[in-house]
Protein backbone atom coordinates (compact mmCIF):
# COMPACT_ATOMS: atom_id res chain seq x y z
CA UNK A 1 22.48 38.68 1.63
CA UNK A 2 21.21 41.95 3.17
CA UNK A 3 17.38 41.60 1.68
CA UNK A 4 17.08 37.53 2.65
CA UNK A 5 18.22 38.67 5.76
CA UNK A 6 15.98 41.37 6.57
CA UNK A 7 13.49 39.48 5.57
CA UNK A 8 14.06 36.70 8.15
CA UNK A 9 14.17 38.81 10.55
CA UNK A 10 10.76 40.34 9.93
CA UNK A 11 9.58 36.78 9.54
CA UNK A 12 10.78 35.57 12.93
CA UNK A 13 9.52 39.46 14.62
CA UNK A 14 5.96 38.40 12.76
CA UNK A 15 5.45 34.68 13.91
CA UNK A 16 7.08 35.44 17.25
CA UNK A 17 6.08 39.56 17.89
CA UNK A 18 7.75 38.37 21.55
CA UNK A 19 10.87 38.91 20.89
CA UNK A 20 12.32 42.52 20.69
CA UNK A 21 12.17 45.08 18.34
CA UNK A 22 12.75 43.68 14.42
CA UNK A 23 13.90 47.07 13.03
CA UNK A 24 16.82 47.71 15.86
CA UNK A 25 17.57 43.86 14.82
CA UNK A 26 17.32 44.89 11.22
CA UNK A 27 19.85 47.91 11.86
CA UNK A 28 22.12 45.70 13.96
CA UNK A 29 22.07 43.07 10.95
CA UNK A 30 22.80 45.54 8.31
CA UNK A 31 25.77 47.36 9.91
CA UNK A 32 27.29 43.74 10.70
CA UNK A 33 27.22 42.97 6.97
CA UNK A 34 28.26 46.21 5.98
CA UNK A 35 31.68 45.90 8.00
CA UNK A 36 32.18 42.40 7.49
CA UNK A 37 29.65 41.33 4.62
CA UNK A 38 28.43 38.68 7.11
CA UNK A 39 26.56 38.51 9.85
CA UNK A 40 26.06 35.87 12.94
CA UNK A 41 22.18 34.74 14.01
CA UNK A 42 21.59 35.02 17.66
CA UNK A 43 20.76 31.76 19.28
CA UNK A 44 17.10 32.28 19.10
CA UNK A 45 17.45 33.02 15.07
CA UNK A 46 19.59 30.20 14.68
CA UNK A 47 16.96 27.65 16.39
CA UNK A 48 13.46 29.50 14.74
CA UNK A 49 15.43 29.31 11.52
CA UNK A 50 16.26 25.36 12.09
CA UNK A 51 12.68 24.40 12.78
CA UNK A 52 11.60 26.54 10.03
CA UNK A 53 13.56 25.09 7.52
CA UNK A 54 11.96 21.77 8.38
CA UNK A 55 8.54 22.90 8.29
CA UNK A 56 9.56 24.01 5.08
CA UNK A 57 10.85 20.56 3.87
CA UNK A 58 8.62 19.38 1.04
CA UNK A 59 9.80 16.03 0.81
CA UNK A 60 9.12 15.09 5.05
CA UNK A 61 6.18 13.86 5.75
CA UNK A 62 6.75 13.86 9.30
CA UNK A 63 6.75 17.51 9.88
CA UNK A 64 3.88 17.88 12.60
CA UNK A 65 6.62 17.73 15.41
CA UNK A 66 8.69 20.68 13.85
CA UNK A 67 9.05 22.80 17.12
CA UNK A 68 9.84 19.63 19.00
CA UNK A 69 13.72 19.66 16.57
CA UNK A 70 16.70 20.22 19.46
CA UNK A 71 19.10 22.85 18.25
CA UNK A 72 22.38 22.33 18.76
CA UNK A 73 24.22 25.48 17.86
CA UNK A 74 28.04 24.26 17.20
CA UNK A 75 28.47 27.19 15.08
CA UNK A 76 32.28 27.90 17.17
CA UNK A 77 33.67 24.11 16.10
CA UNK A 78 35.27 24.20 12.42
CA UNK A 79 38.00 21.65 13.32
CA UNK A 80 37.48 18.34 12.17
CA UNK A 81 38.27 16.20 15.26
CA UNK A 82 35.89 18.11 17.25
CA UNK A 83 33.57 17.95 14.52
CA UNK A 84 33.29 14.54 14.67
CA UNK A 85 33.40 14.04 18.34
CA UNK A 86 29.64 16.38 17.98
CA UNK A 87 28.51 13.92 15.23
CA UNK A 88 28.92 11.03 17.59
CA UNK A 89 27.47 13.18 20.31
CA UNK A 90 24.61 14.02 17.59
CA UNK A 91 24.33 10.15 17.32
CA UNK A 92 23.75 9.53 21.08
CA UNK A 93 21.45 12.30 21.74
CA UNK A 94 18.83 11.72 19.08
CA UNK A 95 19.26 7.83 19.79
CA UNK A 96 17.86 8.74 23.08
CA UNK A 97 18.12 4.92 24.50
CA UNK A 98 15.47 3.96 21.42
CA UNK A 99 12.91 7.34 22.05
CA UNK A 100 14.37 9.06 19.14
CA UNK A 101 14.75 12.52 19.64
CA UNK A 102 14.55 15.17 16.02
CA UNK A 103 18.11 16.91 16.22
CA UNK A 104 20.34 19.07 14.26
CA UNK A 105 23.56 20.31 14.92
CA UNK A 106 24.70 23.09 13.18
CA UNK A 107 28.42 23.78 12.81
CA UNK A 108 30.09 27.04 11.64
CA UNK A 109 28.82 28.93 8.28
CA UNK A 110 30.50 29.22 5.35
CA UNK A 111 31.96 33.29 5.61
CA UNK A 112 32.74 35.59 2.84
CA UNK A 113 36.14 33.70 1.29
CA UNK A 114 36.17 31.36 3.82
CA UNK A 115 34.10 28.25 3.40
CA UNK A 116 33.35 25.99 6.19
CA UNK A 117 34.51 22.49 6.68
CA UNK A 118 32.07 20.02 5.84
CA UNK A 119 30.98 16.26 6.31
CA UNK A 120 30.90 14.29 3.01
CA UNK A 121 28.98 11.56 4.15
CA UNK A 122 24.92 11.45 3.29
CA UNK A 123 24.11 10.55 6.42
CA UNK A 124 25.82 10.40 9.99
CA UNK A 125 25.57 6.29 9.75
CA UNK A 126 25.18 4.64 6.69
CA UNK A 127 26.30 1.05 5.36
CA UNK A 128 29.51 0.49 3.07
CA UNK A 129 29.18 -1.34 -0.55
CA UNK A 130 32.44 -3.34 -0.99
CA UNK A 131 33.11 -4.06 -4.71
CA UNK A 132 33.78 -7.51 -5.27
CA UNK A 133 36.46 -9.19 -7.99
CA UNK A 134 33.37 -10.38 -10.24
CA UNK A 135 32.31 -6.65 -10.13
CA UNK A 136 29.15 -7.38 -7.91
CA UNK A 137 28.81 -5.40 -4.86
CA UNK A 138 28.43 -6.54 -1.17
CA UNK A 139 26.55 -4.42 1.24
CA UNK A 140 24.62 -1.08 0.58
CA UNK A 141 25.65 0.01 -3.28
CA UNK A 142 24.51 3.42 -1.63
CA UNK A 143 27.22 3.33 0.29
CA UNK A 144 29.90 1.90 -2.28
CA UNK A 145 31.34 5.59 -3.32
CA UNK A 146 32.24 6.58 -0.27
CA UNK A 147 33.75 3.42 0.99
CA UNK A 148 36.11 3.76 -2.22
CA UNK A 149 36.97 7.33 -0.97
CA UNK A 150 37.47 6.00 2.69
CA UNK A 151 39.53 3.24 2.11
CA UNK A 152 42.18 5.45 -0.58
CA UNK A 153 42.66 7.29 2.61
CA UNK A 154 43.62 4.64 4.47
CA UNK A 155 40.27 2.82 6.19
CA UNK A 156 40.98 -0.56 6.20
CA UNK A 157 36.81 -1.29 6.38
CA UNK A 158 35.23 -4.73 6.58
CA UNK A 159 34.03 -7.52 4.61
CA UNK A 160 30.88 -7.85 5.13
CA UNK A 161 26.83 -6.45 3.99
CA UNK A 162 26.58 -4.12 7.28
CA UNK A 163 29.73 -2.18 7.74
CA UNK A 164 29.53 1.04 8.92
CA UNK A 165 30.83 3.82 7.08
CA UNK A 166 33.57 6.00 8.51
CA UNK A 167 32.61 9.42 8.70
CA UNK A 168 35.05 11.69 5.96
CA UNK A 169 35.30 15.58 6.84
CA UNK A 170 36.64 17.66 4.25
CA UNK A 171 38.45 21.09 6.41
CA UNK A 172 38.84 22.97 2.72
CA UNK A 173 38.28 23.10 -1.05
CA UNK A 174 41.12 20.77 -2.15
CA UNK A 175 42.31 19.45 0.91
CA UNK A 176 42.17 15.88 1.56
CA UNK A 177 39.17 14.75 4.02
CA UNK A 178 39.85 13.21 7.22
CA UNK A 179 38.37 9.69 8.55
CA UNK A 180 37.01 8.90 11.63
CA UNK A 181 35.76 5.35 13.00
CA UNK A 182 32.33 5.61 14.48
CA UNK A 183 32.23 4.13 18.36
CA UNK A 184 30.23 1.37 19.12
CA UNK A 185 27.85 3.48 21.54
CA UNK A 186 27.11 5.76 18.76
CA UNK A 187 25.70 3.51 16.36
CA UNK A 188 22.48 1.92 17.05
CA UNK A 189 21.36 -0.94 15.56
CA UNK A 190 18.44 -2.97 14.89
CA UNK A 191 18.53 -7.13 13.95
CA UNK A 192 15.12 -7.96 12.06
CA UNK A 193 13.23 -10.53 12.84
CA UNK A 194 9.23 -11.66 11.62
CA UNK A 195 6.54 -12.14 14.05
CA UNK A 196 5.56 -14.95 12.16
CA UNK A 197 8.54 -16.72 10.13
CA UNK A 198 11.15 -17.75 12.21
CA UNK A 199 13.43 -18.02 8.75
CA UNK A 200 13.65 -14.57 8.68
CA UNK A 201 16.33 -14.05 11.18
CA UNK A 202 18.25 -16.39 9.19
CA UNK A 203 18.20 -13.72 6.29
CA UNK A 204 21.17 -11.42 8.71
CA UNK A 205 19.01 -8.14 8.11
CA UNK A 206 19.54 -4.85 10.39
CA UNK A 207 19.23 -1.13 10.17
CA UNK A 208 20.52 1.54 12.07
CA UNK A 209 17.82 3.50 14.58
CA UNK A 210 18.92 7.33 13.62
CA UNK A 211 18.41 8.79 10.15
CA UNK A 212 20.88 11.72 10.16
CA UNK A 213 20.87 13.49 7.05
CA UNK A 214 24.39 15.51 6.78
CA UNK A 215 24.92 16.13 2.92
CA UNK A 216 22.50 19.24 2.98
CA UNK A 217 22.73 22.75 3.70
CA UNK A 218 20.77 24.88 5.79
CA UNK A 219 20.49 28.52 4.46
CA UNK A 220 18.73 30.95 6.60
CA UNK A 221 18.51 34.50 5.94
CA UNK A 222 21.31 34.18 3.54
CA UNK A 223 23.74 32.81 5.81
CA UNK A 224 24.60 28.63 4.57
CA UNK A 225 25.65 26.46 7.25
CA UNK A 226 27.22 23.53 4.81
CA UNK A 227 27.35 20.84 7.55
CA UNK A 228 23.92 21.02 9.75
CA UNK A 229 23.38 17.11 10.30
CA UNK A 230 19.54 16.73 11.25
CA UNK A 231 17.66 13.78 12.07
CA UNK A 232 13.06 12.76 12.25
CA UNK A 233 12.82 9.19 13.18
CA UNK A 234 12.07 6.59 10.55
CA UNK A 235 9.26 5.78 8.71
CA UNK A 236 8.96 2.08 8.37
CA UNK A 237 9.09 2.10 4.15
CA UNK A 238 11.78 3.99 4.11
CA UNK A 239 13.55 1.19 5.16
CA UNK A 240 11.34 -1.55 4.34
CA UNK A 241 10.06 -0.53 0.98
CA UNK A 242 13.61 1.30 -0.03
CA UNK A 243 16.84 0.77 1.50
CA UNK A 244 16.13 -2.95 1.93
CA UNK A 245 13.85 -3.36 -1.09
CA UNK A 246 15.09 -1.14 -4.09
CA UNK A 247 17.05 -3.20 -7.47
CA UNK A 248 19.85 -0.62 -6.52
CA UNK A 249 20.58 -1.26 -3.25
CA UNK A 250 19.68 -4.39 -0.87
CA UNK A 251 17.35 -6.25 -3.26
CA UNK A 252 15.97 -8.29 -0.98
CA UNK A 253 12.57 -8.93 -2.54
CA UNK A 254 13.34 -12.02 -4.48
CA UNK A 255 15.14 -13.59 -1.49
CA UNK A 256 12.10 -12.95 0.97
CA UNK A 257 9.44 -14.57 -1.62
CA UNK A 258 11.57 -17.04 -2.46
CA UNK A 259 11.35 -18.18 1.69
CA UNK A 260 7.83 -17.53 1.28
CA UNK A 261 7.04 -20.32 -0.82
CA UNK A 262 5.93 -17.30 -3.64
CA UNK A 263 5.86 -18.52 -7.42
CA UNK A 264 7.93 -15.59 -8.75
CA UNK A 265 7.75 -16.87 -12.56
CA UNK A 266 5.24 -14.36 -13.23
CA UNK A 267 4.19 -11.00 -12.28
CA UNK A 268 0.45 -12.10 -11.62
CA UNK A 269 1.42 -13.79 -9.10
CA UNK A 270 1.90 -10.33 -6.79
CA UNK A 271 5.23 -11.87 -5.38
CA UNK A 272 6.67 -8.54 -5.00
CA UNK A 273 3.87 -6.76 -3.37
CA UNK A 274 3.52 -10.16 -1.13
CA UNK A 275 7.02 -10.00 -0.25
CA UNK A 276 7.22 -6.51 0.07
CA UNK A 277 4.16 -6.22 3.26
CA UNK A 278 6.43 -8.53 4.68
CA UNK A 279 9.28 -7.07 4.58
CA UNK A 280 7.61 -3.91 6.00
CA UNK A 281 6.16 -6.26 8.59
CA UNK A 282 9.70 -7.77 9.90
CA UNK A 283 10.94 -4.05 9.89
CA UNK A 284 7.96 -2.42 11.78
CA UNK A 285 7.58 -5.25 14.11
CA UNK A 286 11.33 -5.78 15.43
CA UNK A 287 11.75 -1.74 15.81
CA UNK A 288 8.77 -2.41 18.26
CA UNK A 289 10.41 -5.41 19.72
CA UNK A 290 13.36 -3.14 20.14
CA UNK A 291 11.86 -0.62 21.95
CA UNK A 292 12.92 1.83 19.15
CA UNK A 293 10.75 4.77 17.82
CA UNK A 294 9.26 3.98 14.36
CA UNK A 295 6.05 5.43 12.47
CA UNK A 296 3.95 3.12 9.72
CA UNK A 297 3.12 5.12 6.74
CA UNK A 298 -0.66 4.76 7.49
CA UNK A 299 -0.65 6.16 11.06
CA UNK A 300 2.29 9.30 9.44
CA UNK A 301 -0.11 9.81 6.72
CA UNK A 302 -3.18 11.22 9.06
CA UNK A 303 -0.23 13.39 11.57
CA UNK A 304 0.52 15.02 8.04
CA UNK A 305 -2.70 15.71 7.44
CA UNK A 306 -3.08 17.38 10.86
CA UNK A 307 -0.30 19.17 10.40
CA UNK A 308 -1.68 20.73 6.86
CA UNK A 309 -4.58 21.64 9.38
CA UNK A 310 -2.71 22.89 11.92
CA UNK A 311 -0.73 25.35 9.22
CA UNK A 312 -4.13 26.34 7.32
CA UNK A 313 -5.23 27.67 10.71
CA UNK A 314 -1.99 29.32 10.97
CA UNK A 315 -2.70 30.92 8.10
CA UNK A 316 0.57 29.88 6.26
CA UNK A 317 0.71 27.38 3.37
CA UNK A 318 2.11 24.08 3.67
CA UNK A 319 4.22 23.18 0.26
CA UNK A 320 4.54 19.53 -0.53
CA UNK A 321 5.94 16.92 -2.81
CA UNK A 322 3.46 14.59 -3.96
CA UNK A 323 6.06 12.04 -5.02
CA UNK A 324 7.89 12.32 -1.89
CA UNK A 325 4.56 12.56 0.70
CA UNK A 326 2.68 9.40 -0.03
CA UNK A 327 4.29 5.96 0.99
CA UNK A 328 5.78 3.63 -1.39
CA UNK A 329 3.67 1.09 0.39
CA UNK A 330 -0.36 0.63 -0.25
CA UNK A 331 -0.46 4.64 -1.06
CA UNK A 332 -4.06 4.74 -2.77
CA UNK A 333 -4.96 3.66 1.16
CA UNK A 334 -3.73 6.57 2.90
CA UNK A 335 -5.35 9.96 3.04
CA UNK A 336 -2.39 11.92 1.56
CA UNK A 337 -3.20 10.06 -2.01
CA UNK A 338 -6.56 11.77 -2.47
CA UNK A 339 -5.72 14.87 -2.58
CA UNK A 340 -3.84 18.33 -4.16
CA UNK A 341 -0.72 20.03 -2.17
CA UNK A 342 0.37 23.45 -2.02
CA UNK A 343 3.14 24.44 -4.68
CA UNK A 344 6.25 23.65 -3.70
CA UNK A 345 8.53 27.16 -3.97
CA UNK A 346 12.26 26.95 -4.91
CA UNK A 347 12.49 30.09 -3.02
CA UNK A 348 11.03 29.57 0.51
CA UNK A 349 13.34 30.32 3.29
CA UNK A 350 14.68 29.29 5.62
CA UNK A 351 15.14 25.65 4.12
CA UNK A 352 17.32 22.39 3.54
CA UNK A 353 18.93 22.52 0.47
CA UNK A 354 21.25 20.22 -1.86
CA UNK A 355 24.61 21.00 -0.89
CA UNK A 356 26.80 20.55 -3.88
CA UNK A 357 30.19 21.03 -5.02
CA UNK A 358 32.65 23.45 -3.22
């Protein structure tokens, strides 16, 4: 821990030479993990650190607003009803009456023998998959694991394809998680509707307004903070041209040609690319309608680019994931197709990283 921590340090001293002296930090740091082999960030560290770790994110293509992330430094809460109390809080913040707001709130580290509690949920709001007695599921199959979980613990859940997930938090290794209903004013929603079929309201579709990763860790300077729940604002494919078009959860695809008069007998036909820019177009258009911030993967696409720009002139490198960077929708069209990234780096720090088993 001592080396990735000194090395933060000089890392926050050298992008912001503002703020103090980094080798009476460094000193301070050492003797703290020396006595207790720990050491606690000081509320500047812990927000640099934050932002950092998203403009380290290979896989977010939205990272030109990086310094705009609000830090919410919960690091004192490790019970689980306050926990969740500053999830829904978390909820309401970045939901921002439909301006989403880029937030993370980042709850107590794991110490030296003494991991901390942590949310098992993916994200703060996410749909339950209810298995039904033929074995098909209804609702988000994403979401079918964790309903399981929820309900042996006593959540009675719903019935139908939106139900929102409770949200588990596990205190310890072994011990069993607690469940907690999210309130209505925490949980934004969005009904879809087409600018140009009527039918399509008739189809039931929503989505939720804030993305709120919480299955992550965020490790800076060798400290892990297990349950650091951090939200962007969507991108319109990701719900569009995933959650409500992928074989493996909503499957929608077949459903929207089929009210589009599509021949979907063959392939050549394009029916799933035609029913797929529709889709995209429902979801884009009633976010809009809504009031709610959304991006489109064509207008995201150039930011990124500025961003790389923005970073070049910086003089620091900006890693990428190809696979992960350009749209599942019309990609050859963007500007992030035509080109070569910079390497992504297992080892850059501070960062978001899969969280794991106990």
């Amino acid at each position: 821990m001592a080396a990735e921590a000194v090395a933060f340090v000089r890392q926050l001293h050298h992008e912001r030479p503002g703020a103090g002296d980094p080798e009476q930090r460094i000193r301070q740091v050492l003797a703290e993990i020396d006595r207790t082999g720990s050491y606690r960030h000081t509320p500047e560290e812990l927000a640099f650190g934050a932002r950092v770790a998203w403009r380290n994110s290979a896989r977010c293509i939205g990272r030109l607003y990086w310094r705009s992330l609000v830090v919410r430094d919960l690091r004192h809460v490790d019970s689980p009803d306050e926990m969740a109390e500053h999830c829904f809080e978390h909820l309401r913040v970045a939901g921002n009456g439909g301006r989403i707001r880029p937030v993370i709130s980042v709850f107590a580290p794991d110490r030296p023998g003494r991991p901390a509690p942590r949310v098992l949920n993916q994200q703060l709001v996410r749909y339950a998959g209810h298995r039904q007695p033929d074995g098909s599921l209804l609702g988000d199959p994403a979401g079918s694991e964790l309903a399981e979980q929820a309900r042996a613990l006593g959540w009675k859940g719903g019935d139908g394809r939106f139900d929102v997930l409770p949200l588990l938090i596990q205190p310890a290794p072994g011990a069993d998680p607690q469940w907690y209903e999210l309130p209505d004013d925490a949980v934004s929603e969005v009904w879809l509707s087409h600018p140009e079929h009527g039918w399509f309201t008739d189809l039931g579709l929503r989505w939720y307004t804030v993305p709120a990763i919480s299955d992550m860790v965020l490790e800076i300077g060798g400290l892990r903070y297990p349950t650091a729940p951090f939200n962007g604002w969507y991108m319109g494919t990701e719900i569009g041209a995933r959650n409500l078009a992928d074989a493996d959860r909503y499957d929608m695809l077949a459903t929207v040609a089929e009210r589009l008069g599509l021949d979907t007998s063959t392939e050549r036909s394009l029916w799933r690319d035609r029913a797929l820019v529709e889709l995209n177009v429902a979801v884009l258009h009633s976010f809009q309608v809504a009031g709610v911030t959304m991006a489109d993967h064509h207008t995201e696409s150039e930011r990124f680019l500025r961003h790389i720009a923005q970073e070049k002139r910086l003089g620091r490198p900006t890693p990428a994931d190809w696979s992960w960077i350009v749209p599942p929708v019309s990609g050859g069209l963007t500007p992030v197709y035509h080109r070569y990234y910079d390497a992504v780096d297992p080892e850059l720090r501070p960062a978001f990283l899969a969280r794991g088993p106990w």
